[in-house]
N, C-alpha and C. Protein backbone atom coordinates (compact mmCIF):
# COMPACT_ATOMS: atom_id res chain seq x y z
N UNK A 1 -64.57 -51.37 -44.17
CA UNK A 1 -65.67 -50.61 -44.71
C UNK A 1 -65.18 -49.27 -45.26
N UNK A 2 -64.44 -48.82 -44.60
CA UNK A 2 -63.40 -47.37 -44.76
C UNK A 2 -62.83 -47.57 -46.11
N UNK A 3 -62.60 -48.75 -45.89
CA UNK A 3 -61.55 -48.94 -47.58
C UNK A 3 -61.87 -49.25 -48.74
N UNK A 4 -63.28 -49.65 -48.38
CA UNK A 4 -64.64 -49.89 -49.49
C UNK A 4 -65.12 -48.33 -49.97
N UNK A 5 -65.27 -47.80 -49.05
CA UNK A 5 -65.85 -46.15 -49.40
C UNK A 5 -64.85 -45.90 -50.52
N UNK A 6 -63.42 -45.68 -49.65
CA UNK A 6 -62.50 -44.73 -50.47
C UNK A 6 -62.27 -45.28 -52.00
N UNK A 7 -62.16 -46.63 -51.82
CA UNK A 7 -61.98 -47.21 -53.18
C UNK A 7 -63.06 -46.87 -53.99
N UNK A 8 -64.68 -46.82 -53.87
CA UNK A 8 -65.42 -46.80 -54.31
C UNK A 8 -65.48 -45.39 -54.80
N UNK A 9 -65.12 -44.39 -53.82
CA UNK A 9 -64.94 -42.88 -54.12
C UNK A 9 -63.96 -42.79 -55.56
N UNK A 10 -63.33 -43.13 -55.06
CA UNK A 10 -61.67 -43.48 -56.03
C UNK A 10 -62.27 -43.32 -57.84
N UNK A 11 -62.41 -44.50 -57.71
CA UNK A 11 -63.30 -45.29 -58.81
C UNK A 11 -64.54 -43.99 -59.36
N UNK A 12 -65.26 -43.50 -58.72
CA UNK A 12 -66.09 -42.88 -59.13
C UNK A 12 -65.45 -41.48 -59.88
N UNK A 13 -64.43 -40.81 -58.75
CA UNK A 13 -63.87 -39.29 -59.54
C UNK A 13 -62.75 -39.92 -60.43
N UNK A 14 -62.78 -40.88 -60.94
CA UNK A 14 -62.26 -41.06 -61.91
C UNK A 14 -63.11 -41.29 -63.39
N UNK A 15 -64.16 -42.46 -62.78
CA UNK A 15 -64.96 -42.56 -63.77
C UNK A 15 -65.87 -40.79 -64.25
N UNK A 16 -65.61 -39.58 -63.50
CA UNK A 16 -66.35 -38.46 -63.98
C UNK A 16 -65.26 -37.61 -64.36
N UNK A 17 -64.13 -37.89 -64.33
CA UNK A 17 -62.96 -37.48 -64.79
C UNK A 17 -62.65 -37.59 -66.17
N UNK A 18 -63.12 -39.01 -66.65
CA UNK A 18 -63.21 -39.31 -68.08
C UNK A 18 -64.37 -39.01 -68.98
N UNK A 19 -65.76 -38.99 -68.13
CA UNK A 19 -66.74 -38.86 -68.66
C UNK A 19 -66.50 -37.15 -69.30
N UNK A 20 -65.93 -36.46 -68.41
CA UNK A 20 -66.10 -35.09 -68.59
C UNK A 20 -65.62 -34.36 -70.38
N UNK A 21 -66.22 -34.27 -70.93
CA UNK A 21 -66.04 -33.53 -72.49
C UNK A 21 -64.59 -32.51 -71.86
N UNK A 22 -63.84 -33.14 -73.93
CA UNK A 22 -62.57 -32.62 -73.13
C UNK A 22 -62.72 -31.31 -74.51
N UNK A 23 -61.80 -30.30 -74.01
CA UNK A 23 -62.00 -28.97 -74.94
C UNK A 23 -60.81 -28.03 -75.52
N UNK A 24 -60.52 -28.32 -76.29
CA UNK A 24 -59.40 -27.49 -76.76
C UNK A 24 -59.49 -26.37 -77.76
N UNK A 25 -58.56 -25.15 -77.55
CA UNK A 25 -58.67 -24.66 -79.08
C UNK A 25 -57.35 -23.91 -79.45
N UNK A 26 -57.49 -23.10 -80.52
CA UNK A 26 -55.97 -22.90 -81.24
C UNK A 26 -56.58 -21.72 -81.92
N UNK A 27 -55.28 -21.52 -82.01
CA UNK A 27 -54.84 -20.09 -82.73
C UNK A 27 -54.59 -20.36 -84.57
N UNK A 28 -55.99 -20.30 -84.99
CA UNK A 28 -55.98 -20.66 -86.64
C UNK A 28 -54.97 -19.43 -87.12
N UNK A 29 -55.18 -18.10 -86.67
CA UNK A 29 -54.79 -17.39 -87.76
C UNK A 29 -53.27 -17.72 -87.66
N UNK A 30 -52.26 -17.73 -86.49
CA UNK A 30 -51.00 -17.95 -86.44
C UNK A 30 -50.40 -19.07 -87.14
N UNK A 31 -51.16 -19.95 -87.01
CA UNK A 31 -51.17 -21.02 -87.78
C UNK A 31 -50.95 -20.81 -89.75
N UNK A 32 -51.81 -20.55 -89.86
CA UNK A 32 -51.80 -20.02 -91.18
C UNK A 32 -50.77 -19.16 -91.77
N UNK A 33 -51.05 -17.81 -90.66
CA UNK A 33 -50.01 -16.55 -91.05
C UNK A 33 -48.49 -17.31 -91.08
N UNK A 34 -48.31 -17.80 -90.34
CA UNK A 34 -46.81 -17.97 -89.95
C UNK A 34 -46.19 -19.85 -90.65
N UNK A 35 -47.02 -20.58 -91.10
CA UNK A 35 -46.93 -21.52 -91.87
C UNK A 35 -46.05 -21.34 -93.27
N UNK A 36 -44.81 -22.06 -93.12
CA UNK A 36 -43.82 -22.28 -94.50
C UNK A 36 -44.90 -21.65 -95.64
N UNK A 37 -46.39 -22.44 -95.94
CA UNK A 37 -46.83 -22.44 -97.42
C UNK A 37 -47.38 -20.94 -97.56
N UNK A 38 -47.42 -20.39 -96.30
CA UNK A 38 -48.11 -19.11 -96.53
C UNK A 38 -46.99 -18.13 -96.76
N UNK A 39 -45.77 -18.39 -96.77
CA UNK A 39 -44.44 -17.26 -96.77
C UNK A 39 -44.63 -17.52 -98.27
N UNK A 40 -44.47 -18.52 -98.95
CA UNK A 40 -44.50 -19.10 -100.50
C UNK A 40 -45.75 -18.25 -100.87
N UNK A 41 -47.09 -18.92 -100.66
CA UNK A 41 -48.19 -17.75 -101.37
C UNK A 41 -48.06 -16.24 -101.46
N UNK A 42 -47.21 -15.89 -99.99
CA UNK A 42 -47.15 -14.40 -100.00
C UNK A 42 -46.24 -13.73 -100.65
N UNK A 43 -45.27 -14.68 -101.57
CA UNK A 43 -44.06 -14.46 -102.12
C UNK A 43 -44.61 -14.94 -103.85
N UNK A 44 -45.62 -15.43 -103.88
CA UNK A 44 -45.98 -15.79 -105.17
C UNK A 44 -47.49 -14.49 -105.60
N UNK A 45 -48.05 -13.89 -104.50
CA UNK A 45 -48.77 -12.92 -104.45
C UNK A 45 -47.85 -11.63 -104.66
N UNK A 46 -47.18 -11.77 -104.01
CA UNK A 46 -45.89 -10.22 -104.39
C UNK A 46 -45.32 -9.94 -105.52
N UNK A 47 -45.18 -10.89 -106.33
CA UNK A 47 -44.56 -11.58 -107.68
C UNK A 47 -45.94 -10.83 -108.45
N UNK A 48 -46.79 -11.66 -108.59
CA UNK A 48 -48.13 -11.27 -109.45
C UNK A 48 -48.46 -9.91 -109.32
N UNK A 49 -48.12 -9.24 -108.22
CA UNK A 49 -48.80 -7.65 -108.26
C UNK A 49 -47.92 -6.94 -108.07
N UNK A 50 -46.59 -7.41 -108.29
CA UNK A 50 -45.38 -6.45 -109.12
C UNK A 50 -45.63 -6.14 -110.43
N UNK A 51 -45.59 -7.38 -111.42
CA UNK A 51 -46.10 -7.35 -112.56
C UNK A 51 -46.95 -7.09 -112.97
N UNK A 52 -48.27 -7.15 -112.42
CA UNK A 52 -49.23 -6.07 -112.93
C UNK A 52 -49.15 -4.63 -112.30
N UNK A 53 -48.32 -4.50 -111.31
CA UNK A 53 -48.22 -2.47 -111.51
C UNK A 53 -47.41 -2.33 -112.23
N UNK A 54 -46.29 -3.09 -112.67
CA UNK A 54 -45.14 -2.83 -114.05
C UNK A 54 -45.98 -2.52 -115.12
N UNK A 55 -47.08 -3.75 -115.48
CA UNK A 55 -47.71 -3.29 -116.97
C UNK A 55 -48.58 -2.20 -116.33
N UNK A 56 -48.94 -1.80 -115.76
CA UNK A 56 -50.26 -0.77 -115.31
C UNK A 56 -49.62 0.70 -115.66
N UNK A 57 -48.53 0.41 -114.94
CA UNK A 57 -47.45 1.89 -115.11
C UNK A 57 -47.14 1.88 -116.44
N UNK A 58 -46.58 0.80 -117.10
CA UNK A 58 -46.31 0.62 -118.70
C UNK A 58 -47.61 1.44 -119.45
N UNK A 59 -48.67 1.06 -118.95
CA UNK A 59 -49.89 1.71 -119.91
C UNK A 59 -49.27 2.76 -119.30
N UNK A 60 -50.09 3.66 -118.29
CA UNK A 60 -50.37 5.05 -117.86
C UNK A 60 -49.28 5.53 -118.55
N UNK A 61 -48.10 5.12 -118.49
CA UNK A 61 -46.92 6.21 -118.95
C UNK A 61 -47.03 6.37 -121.01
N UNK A 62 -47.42 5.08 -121.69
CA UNK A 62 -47.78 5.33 -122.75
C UNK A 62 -49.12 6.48 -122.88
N UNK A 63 -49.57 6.03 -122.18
CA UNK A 63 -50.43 7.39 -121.91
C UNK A 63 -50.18 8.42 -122.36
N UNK A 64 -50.05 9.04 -120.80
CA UNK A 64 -49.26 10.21 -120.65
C UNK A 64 -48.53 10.71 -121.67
N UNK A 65 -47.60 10.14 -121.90
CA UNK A 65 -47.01 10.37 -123.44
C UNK A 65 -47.63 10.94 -124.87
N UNK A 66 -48.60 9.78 -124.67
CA UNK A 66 -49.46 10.14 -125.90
C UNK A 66 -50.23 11.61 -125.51
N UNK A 67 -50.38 11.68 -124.54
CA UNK A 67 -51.28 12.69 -124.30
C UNK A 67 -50.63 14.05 -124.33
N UNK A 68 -49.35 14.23 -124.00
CA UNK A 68 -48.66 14.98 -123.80
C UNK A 68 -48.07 15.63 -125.15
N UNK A 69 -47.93 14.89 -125.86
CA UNK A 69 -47.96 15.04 -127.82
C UNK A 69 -48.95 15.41 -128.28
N UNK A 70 -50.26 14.58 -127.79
CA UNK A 70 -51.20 15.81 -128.69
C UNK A 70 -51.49 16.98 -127.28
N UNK A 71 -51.16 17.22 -126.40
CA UNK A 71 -51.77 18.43 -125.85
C UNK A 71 -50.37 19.51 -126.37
N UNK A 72 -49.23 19.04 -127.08
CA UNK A 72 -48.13 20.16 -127.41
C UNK A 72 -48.53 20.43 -128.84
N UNK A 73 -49.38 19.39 -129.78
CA UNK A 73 -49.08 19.46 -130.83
C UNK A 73 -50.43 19.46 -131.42
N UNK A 74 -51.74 19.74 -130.41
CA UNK A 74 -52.90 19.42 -131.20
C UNK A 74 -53.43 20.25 -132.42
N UNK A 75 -53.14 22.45 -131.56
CA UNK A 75 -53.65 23.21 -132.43
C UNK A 75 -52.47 23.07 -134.24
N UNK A 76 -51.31 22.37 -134.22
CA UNK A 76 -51.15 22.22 -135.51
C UNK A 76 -51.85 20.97 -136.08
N UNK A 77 -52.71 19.97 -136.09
CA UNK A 77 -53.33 19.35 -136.65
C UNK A 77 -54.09 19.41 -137.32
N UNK A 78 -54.56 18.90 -138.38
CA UNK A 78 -56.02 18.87 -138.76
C UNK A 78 -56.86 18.19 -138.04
N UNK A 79 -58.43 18.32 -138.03
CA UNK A 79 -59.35 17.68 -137.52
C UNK A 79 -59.33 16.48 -137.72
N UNK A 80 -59.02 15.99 -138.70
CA UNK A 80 -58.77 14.13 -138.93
C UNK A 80 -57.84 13.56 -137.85
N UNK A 81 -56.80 14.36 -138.04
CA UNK A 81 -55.69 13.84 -137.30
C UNK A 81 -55.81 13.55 -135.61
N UNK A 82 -56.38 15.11 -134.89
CA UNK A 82 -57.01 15.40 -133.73
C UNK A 82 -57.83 14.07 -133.55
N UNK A 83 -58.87 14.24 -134.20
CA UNK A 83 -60.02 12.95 -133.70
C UNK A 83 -58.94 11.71 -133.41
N UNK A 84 -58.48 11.64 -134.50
CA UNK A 84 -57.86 10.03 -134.40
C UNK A 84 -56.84 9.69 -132.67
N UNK A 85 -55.96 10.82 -132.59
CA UNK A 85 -55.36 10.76 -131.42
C UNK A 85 -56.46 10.93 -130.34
N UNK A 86 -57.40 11.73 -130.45
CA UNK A 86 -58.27 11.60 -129.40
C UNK A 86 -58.97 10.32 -129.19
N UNK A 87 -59.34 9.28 -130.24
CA UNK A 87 -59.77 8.52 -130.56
C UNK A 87 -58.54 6.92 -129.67
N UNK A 88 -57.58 7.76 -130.11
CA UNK A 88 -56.26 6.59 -129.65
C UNK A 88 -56.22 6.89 -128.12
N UNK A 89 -56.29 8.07 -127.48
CA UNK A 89 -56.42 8.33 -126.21
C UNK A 89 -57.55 7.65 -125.09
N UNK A 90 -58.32 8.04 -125.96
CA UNK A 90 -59.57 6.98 -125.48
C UNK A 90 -59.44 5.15 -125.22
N UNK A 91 -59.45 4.81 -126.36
CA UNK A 91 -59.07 3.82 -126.37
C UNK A 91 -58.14 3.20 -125.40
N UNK A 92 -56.82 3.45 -125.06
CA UNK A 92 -56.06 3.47 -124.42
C UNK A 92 -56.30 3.22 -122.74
N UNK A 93 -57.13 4.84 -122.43
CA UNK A 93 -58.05 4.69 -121.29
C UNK A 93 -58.79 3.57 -120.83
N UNK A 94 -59.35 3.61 -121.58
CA UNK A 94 -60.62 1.93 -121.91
C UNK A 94 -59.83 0.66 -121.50
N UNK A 95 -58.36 0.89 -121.92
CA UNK A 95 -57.69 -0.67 -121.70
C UNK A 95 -57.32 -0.65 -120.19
N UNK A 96 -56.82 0.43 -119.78
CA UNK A 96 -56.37 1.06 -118.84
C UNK A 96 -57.12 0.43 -117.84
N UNK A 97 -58.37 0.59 -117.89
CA UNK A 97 -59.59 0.32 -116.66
C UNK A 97 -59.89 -0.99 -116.99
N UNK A 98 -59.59 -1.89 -118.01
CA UNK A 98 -60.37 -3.31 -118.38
C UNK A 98 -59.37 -3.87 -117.71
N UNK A 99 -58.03 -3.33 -117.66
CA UNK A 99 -56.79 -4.32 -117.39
C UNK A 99 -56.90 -4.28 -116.09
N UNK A 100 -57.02 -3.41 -115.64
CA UNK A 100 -57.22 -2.88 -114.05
C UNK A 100 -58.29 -3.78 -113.29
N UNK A 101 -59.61 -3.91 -113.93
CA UNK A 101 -60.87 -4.28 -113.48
C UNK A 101 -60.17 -6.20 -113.58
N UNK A 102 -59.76 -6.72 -114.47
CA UNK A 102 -59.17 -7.87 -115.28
C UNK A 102 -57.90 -8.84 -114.27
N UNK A 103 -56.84 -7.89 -114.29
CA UNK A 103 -56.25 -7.75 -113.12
C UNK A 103 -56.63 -8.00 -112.05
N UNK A 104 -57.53 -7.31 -110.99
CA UNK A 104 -57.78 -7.24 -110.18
C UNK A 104 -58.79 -8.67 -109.78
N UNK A 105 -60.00 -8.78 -110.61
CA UNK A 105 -60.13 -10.62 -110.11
C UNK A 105 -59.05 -11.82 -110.26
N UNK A 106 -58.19 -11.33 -110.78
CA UNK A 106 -57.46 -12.55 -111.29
C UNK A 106 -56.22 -12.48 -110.09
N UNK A 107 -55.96 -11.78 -109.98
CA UNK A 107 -55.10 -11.50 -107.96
C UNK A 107 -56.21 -12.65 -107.09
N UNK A 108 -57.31 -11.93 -107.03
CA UNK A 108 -58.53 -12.93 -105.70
C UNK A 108 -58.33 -14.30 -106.63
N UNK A 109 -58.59 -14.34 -107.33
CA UNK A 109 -58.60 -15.81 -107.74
C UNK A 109 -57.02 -16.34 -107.33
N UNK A 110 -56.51 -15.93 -107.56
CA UNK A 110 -54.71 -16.46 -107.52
C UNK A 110 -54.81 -16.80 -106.15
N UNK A 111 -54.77 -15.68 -105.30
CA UNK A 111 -55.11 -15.95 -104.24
C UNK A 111 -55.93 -16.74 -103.32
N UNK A 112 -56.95 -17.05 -103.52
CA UNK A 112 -58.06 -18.26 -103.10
C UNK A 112 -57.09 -19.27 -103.75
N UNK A 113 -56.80 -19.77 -104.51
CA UNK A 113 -56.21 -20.93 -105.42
C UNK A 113 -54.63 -20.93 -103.73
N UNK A 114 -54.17 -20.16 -103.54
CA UNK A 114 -52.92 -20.27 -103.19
C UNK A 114 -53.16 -20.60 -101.50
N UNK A 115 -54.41 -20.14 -101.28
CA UNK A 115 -54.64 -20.40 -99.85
C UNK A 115 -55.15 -21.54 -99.57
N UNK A 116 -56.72 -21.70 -100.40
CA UNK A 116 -56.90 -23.52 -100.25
C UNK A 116 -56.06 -24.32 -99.62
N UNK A 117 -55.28 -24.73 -100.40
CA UNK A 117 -54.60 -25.66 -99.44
C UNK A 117 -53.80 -25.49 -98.33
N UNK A 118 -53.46 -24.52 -97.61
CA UNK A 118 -53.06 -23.84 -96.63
C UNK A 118 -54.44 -23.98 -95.39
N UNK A 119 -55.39 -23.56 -95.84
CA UNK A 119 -56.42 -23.82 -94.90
C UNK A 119 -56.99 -24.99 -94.43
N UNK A 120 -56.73 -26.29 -95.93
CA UNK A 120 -56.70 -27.46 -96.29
C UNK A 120 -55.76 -28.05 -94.62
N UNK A 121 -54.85 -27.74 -95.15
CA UNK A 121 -53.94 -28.08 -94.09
C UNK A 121 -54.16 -27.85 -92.73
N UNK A 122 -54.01 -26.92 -92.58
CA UNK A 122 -54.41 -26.35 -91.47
C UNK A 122 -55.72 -27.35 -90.37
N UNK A 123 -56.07 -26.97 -91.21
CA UNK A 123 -57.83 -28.22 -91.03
C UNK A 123 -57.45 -29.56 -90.46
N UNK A 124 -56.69 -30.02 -91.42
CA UNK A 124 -56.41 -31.55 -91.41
C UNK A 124 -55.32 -31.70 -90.09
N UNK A 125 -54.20 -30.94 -89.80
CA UNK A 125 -53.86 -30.60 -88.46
C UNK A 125 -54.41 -30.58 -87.50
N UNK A 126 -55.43 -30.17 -87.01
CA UNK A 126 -56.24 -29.89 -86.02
C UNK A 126 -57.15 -30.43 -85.84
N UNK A 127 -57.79 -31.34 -87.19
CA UNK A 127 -58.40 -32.27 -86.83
C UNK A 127 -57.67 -33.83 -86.08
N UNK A 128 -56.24 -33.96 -86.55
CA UNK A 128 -55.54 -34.84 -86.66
C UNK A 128 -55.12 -34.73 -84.48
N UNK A 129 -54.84 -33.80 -84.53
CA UNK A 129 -54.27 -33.67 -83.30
C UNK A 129 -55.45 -33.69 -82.32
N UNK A 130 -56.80 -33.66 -82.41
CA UNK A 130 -58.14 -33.48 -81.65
C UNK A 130 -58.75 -34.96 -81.52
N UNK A 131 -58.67 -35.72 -82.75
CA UNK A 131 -58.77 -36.90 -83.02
C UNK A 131 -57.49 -37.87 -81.86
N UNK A 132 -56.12 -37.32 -81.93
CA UNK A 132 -55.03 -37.81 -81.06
C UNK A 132 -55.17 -37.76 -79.28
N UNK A 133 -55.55 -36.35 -79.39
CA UNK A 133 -56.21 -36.36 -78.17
C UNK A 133 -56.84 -36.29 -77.65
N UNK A 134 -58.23 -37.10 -78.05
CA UNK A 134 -59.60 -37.35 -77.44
C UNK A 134 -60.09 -35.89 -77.38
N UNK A 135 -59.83 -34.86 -77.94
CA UNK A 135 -61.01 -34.23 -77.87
C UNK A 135 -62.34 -33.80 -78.34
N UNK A 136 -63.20 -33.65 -78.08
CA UNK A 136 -64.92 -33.37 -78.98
C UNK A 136 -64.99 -32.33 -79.37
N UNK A 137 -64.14 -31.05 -79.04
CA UNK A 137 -64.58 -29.78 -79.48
C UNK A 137 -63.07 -29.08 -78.85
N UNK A 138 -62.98 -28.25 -80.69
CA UNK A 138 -61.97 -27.55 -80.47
C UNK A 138 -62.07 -26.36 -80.89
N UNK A 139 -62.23 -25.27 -80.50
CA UNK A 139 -62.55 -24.00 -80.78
C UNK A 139 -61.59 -23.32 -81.27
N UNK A 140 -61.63 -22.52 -82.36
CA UNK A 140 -60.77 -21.17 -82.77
C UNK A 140 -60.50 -20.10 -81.93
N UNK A 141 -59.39 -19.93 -81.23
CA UNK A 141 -59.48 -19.16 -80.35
C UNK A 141 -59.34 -17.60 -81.03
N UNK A 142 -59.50 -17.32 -81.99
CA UNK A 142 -59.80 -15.94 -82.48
C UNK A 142 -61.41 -15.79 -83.13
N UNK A 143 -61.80 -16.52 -82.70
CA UNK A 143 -63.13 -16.22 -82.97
C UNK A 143 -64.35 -16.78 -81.40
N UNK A 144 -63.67 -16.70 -80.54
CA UNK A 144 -64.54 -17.22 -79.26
C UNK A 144 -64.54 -15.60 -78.34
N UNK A 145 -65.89 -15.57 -77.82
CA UNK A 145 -65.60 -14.36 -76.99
C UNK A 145 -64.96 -14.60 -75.41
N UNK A 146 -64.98 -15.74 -74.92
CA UNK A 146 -64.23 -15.78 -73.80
C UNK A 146 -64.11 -17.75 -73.95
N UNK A 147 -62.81 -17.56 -73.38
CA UNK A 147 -62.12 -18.87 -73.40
C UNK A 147 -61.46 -19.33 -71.70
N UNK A 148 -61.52 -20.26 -71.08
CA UNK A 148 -60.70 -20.69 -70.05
C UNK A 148 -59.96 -21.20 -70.03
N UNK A 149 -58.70 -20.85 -70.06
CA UNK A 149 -57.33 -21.83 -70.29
C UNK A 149 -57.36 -23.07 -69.41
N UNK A 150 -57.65 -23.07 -68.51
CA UNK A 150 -57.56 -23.86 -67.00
C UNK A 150 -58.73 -25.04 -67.77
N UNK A 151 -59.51 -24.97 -68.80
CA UNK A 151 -60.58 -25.69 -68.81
C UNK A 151 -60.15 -26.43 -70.58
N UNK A 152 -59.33 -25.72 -71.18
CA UNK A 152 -59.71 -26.26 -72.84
C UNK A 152 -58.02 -26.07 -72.58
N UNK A 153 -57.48 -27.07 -73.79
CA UNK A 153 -55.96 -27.19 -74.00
C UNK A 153 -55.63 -26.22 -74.97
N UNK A 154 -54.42 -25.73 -75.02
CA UNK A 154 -54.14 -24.99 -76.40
C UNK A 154 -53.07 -25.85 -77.37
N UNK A 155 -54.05 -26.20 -78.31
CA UNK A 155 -53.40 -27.11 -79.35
C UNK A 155 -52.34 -26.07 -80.45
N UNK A 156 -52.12 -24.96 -79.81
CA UNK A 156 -51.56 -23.93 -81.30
C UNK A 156 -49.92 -24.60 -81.08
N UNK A 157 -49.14 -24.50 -79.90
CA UNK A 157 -47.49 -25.25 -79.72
C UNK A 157 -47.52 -26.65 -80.74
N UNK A 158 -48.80 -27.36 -80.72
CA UNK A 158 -48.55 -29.03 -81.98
C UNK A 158 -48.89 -28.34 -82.45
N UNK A 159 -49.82 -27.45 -83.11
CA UNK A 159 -50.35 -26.92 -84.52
C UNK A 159 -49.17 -26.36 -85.18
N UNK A 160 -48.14 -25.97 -84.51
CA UNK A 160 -46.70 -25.25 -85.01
C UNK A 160 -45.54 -26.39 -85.46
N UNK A 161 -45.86 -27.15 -84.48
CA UNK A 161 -44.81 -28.24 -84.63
C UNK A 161 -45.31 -28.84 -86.20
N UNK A 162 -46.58 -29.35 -86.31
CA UNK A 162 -46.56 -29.95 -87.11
C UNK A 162 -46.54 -29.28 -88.25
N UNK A 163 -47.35 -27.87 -88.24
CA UNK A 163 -46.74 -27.24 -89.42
C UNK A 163 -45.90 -26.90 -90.12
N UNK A 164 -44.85 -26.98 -89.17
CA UNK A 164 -43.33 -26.62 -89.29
C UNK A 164 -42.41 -25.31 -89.06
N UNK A 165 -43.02 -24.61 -88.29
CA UNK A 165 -43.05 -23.07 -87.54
C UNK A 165 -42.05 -23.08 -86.61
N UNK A 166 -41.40 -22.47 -87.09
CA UNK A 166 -39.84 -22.15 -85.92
C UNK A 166 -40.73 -22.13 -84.61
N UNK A 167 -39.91 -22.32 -83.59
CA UNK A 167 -40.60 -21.88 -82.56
C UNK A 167 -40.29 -20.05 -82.14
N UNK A 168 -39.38 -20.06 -82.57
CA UNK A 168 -39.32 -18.68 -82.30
C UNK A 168 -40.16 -17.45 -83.31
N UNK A 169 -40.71 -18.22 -83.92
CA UNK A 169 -41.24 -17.03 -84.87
C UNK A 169 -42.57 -16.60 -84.88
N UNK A 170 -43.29 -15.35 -84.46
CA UNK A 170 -44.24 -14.97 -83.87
C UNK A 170 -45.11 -13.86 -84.58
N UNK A 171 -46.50 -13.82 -84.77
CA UNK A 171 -47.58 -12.76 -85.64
C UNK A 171 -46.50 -11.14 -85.39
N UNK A 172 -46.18 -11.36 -84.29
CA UNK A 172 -45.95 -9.58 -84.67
C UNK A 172 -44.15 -9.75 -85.40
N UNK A 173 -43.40 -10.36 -85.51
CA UNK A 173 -42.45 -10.45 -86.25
C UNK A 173 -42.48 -10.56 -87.40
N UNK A 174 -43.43 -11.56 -87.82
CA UNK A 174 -44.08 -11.03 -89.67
C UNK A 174 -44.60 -9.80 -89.96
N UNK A 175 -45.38 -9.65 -88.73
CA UNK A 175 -46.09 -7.99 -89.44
C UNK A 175 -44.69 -7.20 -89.54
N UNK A 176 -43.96 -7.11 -88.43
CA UNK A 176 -42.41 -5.79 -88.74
C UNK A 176 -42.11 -6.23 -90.00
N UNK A 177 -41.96 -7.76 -90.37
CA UNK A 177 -40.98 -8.09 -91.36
C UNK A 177 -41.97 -7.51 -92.80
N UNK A 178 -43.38 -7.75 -92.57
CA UNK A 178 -43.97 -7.59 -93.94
C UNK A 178 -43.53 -5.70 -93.57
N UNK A 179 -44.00 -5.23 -92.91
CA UNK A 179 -43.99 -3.54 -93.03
C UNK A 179 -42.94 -3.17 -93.39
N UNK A 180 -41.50 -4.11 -93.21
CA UNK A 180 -40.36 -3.23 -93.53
C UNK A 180 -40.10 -3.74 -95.14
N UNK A 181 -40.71 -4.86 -95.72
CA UNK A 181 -40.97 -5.14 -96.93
C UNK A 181 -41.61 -3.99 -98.01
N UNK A 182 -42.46 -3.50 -96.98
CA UNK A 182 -43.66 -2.61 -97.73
C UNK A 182 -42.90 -0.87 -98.01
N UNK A 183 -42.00 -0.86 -96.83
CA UNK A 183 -41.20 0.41 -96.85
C UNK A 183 -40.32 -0.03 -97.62
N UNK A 184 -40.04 -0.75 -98.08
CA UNK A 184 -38.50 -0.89 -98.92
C UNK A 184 -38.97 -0.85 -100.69
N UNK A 185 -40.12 -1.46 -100.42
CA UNK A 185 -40.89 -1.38 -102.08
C UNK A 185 -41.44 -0.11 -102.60
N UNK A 186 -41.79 0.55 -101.61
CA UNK A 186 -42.21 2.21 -101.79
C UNK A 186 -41.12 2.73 -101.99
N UNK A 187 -40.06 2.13 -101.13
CA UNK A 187 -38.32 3.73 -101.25
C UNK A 187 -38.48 2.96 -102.93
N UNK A 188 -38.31 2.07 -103.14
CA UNK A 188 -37.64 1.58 -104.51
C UNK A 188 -38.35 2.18 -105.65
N UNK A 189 -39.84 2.45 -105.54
CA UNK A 189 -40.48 3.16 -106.56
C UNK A 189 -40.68 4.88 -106.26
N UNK A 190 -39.62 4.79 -105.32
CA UNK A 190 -39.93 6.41 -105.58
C UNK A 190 -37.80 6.85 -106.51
């Protein structure tokens, strides 16, 4: 009878063992940040807004220039002449801010275009690995206000693997690496 219970016990914390909703979640942003395709976007984003502060500076300094000629040389002009450079100054300005304004959606667009599929991915990872291991719900762990490790798995160690993420390579080692990027591009334009 003893051995009927226990078996029967047995049987039961097992059968509520399985029943129990299983819960995992992950670290999207590391995922992302630290993902091969996102070093590429951030290297194809650095590219694009080199070249537009090259032409940006290219204007301002035609500028400047121009401006600097008629502010040495205006009182010998005639009024025809004056207007017209004032006229060219203007103008100039005008492009100045269209290229700028022009520019500047066409970065967000580049950008959305370069991330898509990065997030794409990302997605399809985590669905892939939740699907693998029976779970129903997998939470972002940067967007939950409290999480129990002891209770939900952390899928971010496969989310790396499969992404292809050194294991050694970690959010605050990109940030040094981007900041000392950012100091080296400032010494260079000064």
């Amino acid at each position: 009878m003893k051995k009927i219970l226990l078996i029967a016990a047995s049987a039961l914390l097992a059968v509520t063992a399985f029943a129990q909703p299983k819960f995992a979640h992950v670290n999207t942003t590391e995922l992302i940040q630290l993902s091969p395709e996102m070093d590429k976007a951030r290297e194809t984003m650095n590219t694009a807004q080199q070249e537009a502060q090259e032409t940006y500076q290219a204007m301002v300094d035609e500028f400047n220039s121009k401006y600097s000629t008629y502010q040495s040389k205006a009182s010998t002009w005639t009024d025809a002449i004056r207007q017209s450079k004032e006229k060219e100054l203007t103008e100039i300005q005008q492009r100045i801010q269209e290229f700028q304004q022009t520019v500047q959606m066409e970065l967000q667009q580049q950008e959305q275009q370069l991330m898509q599929p990065i997030y794409e991915k990302v997605n399809k990872v985590i669905q892939d690995l939740a699907k693998k291991g029976g779970y129903i719900y997998v939470f972002d762990a940067n967007n939950v206000l409290y999480l129990d490790p002891a209770q939900s798995h952390d899928l971010t160690p496969e989310g790396r693997k499969a992404m292809n993420i050194a294991a050694d390579r970690t959010l605050e080692a990109l940030a040094a690496e981007l900041q000392a990027q950012q100091q080296a591009a400032a010494a260079a334009q000064q």
